[in-house]
PDB file of N, CA and C in Angstrom:
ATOM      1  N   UNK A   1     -37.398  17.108 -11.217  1.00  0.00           N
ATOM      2  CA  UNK A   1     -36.354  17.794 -10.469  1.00  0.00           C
ATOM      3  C   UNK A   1     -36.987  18.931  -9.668  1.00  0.00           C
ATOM      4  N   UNK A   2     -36.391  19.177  -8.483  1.00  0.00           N
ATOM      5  CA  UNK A   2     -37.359  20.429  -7.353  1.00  0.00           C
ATOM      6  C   UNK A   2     -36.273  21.123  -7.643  1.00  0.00           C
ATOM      7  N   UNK A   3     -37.002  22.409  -7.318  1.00  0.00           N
ATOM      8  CA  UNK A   3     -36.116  23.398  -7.219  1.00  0.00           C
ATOM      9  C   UNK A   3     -35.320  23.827  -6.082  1.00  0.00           C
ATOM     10  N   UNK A   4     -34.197  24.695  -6.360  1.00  0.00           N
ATOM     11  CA  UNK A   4     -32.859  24.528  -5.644  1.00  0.00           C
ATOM     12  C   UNK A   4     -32.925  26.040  -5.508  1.00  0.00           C
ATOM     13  N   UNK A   5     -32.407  26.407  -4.455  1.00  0.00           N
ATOM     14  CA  UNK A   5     -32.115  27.909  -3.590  1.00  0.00           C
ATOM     15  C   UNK A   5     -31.263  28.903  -4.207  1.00  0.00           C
ATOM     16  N   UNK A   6     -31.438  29.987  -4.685  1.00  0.00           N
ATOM     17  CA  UNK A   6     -30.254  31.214  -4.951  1.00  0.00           C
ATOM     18  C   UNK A   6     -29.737  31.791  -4.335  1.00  0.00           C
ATOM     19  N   UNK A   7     -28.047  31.151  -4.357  1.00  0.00           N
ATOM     20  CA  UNK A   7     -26.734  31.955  -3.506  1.00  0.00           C
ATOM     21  C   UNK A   7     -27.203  33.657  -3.900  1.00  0.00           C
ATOM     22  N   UNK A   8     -26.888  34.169  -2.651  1.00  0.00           N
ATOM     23  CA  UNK A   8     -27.018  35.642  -2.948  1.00  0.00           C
ATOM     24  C   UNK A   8     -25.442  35.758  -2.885  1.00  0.00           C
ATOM     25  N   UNK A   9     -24.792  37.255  -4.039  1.00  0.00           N
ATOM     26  CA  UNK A   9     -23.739  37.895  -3.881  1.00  0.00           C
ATOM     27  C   UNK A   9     -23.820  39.031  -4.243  1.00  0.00           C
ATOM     28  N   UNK A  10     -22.472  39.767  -4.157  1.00  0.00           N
ATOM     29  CA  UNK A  10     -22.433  41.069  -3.992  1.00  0.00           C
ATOM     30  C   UNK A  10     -23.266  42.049  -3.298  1.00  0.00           C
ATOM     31  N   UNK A  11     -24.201  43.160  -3.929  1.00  0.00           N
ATOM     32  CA  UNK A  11     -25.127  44.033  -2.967  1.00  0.00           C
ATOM     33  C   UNK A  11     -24.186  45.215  -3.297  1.00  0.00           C
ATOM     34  N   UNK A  12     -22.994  45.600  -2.695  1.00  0.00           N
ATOM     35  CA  UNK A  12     -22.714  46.740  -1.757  1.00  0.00           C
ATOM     36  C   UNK A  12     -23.339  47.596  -1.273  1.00  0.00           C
ATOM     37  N   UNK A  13     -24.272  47.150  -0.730  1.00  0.00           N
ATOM     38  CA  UNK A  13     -25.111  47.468   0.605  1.00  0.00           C
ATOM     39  C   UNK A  13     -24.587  48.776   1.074  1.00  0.00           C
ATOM     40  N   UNK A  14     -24.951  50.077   1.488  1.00  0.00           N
ATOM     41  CA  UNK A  14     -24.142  51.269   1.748  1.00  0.00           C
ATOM     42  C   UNK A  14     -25.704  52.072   2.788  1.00  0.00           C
ATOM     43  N   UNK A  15     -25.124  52.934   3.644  1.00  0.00           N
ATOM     44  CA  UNK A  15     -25.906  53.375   4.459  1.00  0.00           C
ATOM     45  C   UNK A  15     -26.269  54.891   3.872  1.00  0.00           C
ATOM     46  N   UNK A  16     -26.749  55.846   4.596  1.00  0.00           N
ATOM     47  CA  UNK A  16     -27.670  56.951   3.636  1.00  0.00           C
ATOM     48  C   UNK A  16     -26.925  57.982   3.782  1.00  0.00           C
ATOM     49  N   UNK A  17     -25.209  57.522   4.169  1.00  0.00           N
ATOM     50  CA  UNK A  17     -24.449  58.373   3.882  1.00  0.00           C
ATOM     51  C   UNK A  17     -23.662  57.989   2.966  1.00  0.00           C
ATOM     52  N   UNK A  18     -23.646  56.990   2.013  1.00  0.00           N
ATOM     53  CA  UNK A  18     -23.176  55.898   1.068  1.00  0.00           C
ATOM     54  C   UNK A  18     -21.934  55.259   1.573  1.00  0.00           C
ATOM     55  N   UNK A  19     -21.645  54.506   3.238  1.00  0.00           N
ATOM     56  CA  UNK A  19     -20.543  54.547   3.603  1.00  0.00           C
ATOM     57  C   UNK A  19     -21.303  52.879   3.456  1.00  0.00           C
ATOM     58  N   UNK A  20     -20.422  51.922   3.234  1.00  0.00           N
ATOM     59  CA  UNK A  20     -20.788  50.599   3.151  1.00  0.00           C
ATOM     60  C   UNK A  20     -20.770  49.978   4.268  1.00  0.00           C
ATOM     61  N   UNK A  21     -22.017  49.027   4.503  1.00  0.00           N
ATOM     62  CA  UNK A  21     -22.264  48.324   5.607  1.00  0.00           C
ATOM     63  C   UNK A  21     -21.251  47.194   6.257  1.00  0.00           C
ATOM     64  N   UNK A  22     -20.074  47.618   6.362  1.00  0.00           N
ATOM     65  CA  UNK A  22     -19.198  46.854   7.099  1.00  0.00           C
ATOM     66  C   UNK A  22     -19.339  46.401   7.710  1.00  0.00           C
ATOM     67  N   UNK A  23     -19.642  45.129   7.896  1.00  0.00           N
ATOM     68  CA  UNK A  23     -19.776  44.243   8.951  1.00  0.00           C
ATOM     69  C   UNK A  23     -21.453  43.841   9.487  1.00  0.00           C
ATOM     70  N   UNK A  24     -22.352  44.460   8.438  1.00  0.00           N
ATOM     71  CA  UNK A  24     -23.355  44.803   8.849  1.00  0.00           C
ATOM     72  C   UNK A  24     -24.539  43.617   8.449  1.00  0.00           C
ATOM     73  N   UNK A  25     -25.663  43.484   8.525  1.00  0.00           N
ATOM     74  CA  UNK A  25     -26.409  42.620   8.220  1.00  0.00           C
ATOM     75  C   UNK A  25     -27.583  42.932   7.300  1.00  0.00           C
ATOM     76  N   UNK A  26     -28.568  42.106   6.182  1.00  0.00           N
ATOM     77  CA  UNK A  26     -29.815  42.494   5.943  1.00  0.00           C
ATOM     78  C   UNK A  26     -30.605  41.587   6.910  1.00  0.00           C
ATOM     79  N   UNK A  27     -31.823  41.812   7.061  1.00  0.00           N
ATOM     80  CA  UNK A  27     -32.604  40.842   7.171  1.00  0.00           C
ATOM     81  C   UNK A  27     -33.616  40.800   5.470  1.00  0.00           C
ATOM     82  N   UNK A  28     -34.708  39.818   5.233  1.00  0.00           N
ATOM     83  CA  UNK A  28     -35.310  39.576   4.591  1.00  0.00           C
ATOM     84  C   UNK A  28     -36.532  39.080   5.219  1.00  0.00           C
ATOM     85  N   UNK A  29     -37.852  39.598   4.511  1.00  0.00           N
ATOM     86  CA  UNK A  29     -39.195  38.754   5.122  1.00  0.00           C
ATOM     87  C   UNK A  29     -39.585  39.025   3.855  1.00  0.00           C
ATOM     88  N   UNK A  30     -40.280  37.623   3.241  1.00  0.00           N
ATOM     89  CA  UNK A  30     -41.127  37.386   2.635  1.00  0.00           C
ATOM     90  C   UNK A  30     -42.593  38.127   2.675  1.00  0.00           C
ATOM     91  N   UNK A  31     -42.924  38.635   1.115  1.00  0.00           N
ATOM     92  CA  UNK A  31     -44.598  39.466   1.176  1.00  0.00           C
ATOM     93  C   UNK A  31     -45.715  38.689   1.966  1.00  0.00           C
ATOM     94  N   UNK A  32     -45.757  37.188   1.740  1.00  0.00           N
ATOM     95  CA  UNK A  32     -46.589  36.498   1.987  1.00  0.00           C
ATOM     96  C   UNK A  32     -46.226  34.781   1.963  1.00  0.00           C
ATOM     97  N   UNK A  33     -46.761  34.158   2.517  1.00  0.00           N
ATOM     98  CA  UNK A  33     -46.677  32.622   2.542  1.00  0.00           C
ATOM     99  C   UNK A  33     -46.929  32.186   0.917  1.00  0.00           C
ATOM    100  N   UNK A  34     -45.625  30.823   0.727  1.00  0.00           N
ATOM    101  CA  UNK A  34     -45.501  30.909  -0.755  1.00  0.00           C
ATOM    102  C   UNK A  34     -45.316  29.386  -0.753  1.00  0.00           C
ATOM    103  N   UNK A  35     -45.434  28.463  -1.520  1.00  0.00           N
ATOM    104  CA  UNK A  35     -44.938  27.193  -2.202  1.00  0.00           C
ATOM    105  C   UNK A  35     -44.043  26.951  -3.205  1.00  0.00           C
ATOM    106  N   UNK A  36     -42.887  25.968  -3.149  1.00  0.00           N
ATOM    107  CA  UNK A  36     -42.217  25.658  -4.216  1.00  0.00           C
ATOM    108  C   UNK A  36     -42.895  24.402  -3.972  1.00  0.00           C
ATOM    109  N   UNK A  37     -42.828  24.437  -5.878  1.00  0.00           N
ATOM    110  CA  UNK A  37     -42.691  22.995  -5.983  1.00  0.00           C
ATOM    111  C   UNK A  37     -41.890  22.120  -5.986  1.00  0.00           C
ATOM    112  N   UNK A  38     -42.376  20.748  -5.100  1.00  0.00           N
ATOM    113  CA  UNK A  38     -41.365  20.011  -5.240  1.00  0.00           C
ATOM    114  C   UNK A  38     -40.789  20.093  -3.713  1.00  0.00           C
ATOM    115  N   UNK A  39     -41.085  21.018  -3.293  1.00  0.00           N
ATOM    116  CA  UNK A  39     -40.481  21.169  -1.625  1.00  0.00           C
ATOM    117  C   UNK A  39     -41.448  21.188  -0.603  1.00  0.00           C
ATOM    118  N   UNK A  40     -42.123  22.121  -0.694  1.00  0.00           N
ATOM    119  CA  UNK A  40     -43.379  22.703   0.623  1.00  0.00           C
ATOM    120  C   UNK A  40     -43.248  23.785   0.231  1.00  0.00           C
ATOM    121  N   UNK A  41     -43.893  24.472   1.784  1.00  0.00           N
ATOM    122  CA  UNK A  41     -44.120  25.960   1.813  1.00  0.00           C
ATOM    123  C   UNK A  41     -43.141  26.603   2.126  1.00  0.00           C
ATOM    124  N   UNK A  42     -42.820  27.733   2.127  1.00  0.00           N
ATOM    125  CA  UNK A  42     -42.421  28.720   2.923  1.00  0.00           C
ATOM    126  C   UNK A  42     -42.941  29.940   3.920  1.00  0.00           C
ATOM    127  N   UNK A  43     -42.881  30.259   4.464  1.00  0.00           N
ATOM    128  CA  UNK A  43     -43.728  31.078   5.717  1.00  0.00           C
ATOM    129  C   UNK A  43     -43.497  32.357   5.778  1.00  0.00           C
ATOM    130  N   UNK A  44     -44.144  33.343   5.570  1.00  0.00           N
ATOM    131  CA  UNK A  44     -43.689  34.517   5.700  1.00  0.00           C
ATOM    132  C   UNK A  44     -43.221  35.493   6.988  1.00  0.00           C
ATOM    133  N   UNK A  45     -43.507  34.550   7.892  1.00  0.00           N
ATOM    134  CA  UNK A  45     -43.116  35.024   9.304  1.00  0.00           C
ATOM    135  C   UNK A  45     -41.676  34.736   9.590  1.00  0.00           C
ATOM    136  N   UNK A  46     -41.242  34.128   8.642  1.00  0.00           N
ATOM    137  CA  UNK A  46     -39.712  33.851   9.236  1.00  0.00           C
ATOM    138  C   UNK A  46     -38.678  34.741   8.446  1.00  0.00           C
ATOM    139  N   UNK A  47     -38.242  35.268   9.495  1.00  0.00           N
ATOM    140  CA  UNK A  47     -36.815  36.718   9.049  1.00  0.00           C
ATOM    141  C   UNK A  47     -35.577  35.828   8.235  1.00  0.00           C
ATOM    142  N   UNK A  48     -35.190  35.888   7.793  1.00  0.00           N
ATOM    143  CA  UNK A  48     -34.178  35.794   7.287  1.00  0.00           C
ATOM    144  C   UNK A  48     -33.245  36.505   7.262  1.00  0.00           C
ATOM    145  N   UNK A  49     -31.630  36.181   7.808  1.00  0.00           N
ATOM    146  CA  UNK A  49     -30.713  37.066   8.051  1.00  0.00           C
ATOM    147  C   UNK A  49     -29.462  36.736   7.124  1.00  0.00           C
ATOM    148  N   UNK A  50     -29.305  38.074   6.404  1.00  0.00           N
ATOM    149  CA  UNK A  50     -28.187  38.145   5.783  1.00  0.00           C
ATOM    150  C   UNK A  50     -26.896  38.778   6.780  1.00  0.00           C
ATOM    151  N   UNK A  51     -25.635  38.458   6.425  1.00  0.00           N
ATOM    152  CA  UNK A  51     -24.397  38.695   6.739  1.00  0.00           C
ATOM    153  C   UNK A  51     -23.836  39.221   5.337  1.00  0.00           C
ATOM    154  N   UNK A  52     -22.915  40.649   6.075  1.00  0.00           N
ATOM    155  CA  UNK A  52     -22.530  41.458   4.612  1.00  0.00           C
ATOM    156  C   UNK A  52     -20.914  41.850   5.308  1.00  0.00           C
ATOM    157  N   UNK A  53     -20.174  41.891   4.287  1.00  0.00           N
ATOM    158  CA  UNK A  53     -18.593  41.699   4.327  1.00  0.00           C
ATOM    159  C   UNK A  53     -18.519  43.138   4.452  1.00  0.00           C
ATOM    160  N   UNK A  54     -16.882  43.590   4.704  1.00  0.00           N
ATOM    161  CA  UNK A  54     -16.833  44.935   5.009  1.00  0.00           C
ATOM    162  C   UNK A  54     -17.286  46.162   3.701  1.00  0.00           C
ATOM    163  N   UNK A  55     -17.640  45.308   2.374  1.00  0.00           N
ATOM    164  CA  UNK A  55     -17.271  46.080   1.028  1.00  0.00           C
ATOM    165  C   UNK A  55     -19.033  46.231   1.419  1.00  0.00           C
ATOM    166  N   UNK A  56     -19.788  45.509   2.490  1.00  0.00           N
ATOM    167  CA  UNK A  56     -21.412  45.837   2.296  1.00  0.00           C
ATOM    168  C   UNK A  56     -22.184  44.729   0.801  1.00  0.00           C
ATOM    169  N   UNK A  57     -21.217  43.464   0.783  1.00  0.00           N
ATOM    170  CA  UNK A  57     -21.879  42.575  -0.069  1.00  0.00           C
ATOM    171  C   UNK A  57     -22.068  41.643   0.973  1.00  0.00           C
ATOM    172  N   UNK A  58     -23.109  40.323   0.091  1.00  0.00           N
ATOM    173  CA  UNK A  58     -23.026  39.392   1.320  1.00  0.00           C
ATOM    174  C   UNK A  58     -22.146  38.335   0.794  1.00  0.00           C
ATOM    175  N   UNK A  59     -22.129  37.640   2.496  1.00  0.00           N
ATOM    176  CA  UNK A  59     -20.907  36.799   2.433  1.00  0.00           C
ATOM    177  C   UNK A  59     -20.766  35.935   1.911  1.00  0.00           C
ATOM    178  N   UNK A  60     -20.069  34.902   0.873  1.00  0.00           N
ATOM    179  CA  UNK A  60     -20.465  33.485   0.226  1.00  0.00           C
ATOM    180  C   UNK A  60     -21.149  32.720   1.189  1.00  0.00           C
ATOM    181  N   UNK A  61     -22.100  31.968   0.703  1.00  0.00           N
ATOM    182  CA  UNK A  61     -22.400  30.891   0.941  1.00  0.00           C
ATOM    183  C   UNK A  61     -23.876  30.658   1.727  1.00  0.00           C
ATOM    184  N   UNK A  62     -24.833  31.900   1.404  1.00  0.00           N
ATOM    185  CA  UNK A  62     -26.083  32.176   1.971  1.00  0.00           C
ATOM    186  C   UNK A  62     -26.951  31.957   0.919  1.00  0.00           C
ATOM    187  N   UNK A  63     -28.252  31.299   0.812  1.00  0.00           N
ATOM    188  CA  UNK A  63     -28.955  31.143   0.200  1.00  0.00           C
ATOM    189  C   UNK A  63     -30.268  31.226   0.302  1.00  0.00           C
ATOM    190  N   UNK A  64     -31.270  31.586  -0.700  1.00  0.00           N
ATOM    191  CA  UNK A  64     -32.781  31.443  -0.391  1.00  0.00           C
ATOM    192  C   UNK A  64     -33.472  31.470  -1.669  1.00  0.00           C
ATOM    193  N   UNK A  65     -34.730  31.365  -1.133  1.00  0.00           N
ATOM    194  CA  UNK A  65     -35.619  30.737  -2.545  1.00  0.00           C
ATOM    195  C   UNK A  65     -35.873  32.150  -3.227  1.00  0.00           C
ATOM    196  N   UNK A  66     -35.402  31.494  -4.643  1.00  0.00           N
ATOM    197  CA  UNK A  66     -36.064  32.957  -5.527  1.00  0.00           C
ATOM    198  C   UNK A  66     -37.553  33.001  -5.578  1.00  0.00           C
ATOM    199  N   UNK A  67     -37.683  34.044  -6.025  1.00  0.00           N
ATOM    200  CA  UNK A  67     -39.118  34.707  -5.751  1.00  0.00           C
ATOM    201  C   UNK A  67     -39.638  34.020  -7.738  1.00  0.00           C
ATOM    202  N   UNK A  68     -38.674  33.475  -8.212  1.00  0.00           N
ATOM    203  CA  UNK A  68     -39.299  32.902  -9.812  1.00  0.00           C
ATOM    204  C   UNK A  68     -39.963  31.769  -9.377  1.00  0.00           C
ATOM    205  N   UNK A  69     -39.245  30.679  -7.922  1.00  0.00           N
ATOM    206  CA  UNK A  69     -39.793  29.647  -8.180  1.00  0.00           C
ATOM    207  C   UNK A  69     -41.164  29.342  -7.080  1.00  0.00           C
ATOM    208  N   UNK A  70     -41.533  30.107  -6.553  1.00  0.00           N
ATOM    209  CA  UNK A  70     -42.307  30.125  -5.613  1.00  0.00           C
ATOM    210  C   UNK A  70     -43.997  30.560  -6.079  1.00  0.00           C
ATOM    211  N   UNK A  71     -44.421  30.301  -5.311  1.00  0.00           N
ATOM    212  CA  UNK A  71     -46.129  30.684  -5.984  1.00  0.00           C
ATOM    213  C   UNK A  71     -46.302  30.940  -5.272  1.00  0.00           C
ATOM    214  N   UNK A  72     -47.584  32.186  -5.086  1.00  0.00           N
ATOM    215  CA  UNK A  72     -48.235  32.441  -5.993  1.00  0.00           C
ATOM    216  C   UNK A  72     -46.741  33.384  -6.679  1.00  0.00           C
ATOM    217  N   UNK A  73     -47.777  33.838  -7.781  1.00  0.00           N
ATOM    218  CA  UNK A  73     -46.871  35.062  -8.403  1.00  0.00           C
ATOM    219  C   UNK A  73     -46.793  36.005  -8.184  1.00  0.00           C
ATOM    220  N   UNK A  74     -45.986  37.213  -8.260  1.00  0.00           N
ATOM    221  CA  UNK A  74     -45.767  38.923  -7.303  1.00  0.00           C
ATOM    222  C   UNK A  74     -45.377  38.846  -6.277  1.00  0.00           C
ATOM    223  N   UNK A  75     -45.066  37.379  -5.361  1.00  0.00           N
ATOM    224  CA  UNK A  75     -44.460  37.720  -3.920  1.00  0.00           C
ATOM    225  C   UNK A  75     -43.019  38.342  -4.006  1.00  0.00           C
ATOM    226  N   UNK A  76     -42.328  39.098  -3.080  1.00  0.00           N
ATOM    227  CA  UNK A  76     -41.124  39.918  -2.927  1.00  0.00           C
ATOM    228  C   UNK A  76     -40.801  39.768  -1.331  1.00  0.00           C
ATOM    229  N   UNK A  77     -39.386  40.331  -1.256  1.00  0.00           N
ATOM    230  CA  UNK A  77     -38.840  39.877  -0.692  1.00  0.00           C
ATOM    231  C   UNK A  77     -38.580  41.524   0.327  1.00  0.00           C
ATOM    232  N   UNK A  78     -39.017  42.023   1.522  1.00  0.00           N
ATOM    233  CA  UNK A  78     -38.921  43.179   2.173  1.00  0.00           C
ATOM    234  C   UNK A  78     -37.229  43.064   2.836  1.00  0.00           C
ATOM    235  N   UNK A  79     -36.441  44.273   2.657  1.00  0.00           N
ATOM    236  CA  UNK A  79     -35.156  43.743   2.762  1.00  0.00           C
ATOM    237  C   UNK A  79     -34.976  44.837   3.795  1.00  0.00           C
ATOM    238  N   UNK A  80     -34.219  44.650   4.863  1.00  0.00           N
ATOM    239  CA  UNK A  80     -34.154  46.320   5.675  1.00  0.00           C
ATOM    240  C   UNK A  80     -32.601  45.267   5.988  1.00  0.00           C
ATOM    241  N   UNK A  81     -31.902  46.881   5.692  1.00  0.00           N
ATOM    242  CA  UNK A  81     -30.246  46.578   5.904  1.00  0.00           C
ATOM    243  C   UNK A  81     -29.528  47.534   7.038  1.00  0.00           C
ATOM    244  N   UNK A  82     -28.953  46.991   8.153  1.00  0.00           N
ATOM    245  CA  UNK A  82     -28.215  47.424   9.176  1.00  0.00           C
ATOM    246  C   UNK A  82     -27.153  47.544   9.346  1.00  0.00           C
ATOM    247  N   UNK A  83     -26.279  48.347  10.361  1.00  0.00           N
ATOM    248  CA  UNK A  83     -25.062  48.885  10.418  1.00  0.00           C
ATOM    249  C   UNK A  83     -24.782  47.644  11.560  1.00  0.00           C
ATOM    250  N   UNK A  84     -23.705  47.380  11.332  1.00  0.00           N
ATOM    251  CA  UNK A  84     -22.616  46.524  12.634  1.00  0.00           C
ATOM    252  C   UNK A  84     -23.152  46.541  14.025  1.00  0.00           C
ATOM    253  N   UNK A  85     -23.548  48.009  14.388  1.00  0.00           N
ATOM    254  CA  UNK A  85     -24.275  48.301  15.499  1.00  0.00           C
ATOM    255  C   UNK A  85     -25.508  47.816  15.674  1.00  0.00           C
ATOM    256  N   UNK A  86     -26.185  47.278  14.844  1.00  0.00           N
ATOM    257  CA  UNK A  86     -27.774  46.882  14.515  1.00  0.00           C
ATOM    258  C   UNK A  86     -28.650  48.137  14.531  1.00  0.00           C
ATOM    259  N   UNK A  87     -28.462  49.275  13.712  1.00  0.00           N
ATOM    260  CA  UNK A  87     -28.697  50.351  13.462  1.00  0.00           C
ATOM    261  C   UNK A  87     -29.169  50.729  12.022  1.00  0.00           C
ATOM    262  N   UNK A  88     -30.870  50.450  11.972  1.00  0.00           N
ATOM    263  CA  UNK A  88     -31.403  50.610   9.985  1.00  0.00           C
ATOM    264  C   UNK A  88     -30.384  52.014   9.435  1.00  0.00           C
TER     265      UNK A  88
END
């Protein structure tokens, strides 16, 4: 059996005035180029964009590879989260 992707939820994502990212987005980039097994690679050059509801969680139904099933080991996930405006 290969491994299968983790729905992200909740977050409440909040800006550095703790007002929640309404409407706002993360992105995600990978530390480094990684392998699942059972699938291929993954690339660390590719952004990944989250969508976050007005409460600053994200929205059902987004998914990506956990960082358990991927190799090597210690890769992470760099997350920078924006305001509606596209504003870190």
């Amino acid at each position: 059996m290969s491994a299968t992707k983790t729905e992200l939820t909740g977050g409440n994502f909040q800006d550095s005035e703790g007002n929640p990212l309404d409407g706002g987005y993360l992105t995600l980039r990978l530390s480094q180029d990684c392998t699942v097994p059972g699938v291929g690679n993954v690339c660390s050059g590719i952004e990944i964009l989250i969508t976050l509801d007005s409460n600053g969680n994200a929205v059902a139904g987004q998914y990506v590879w956990s960082n358990l099933v991927m190799s090597p080991q210690n890769n992470y996930y760099r997350v920078t989260g924006y305001t509606a405006e596209g504003q870190k």
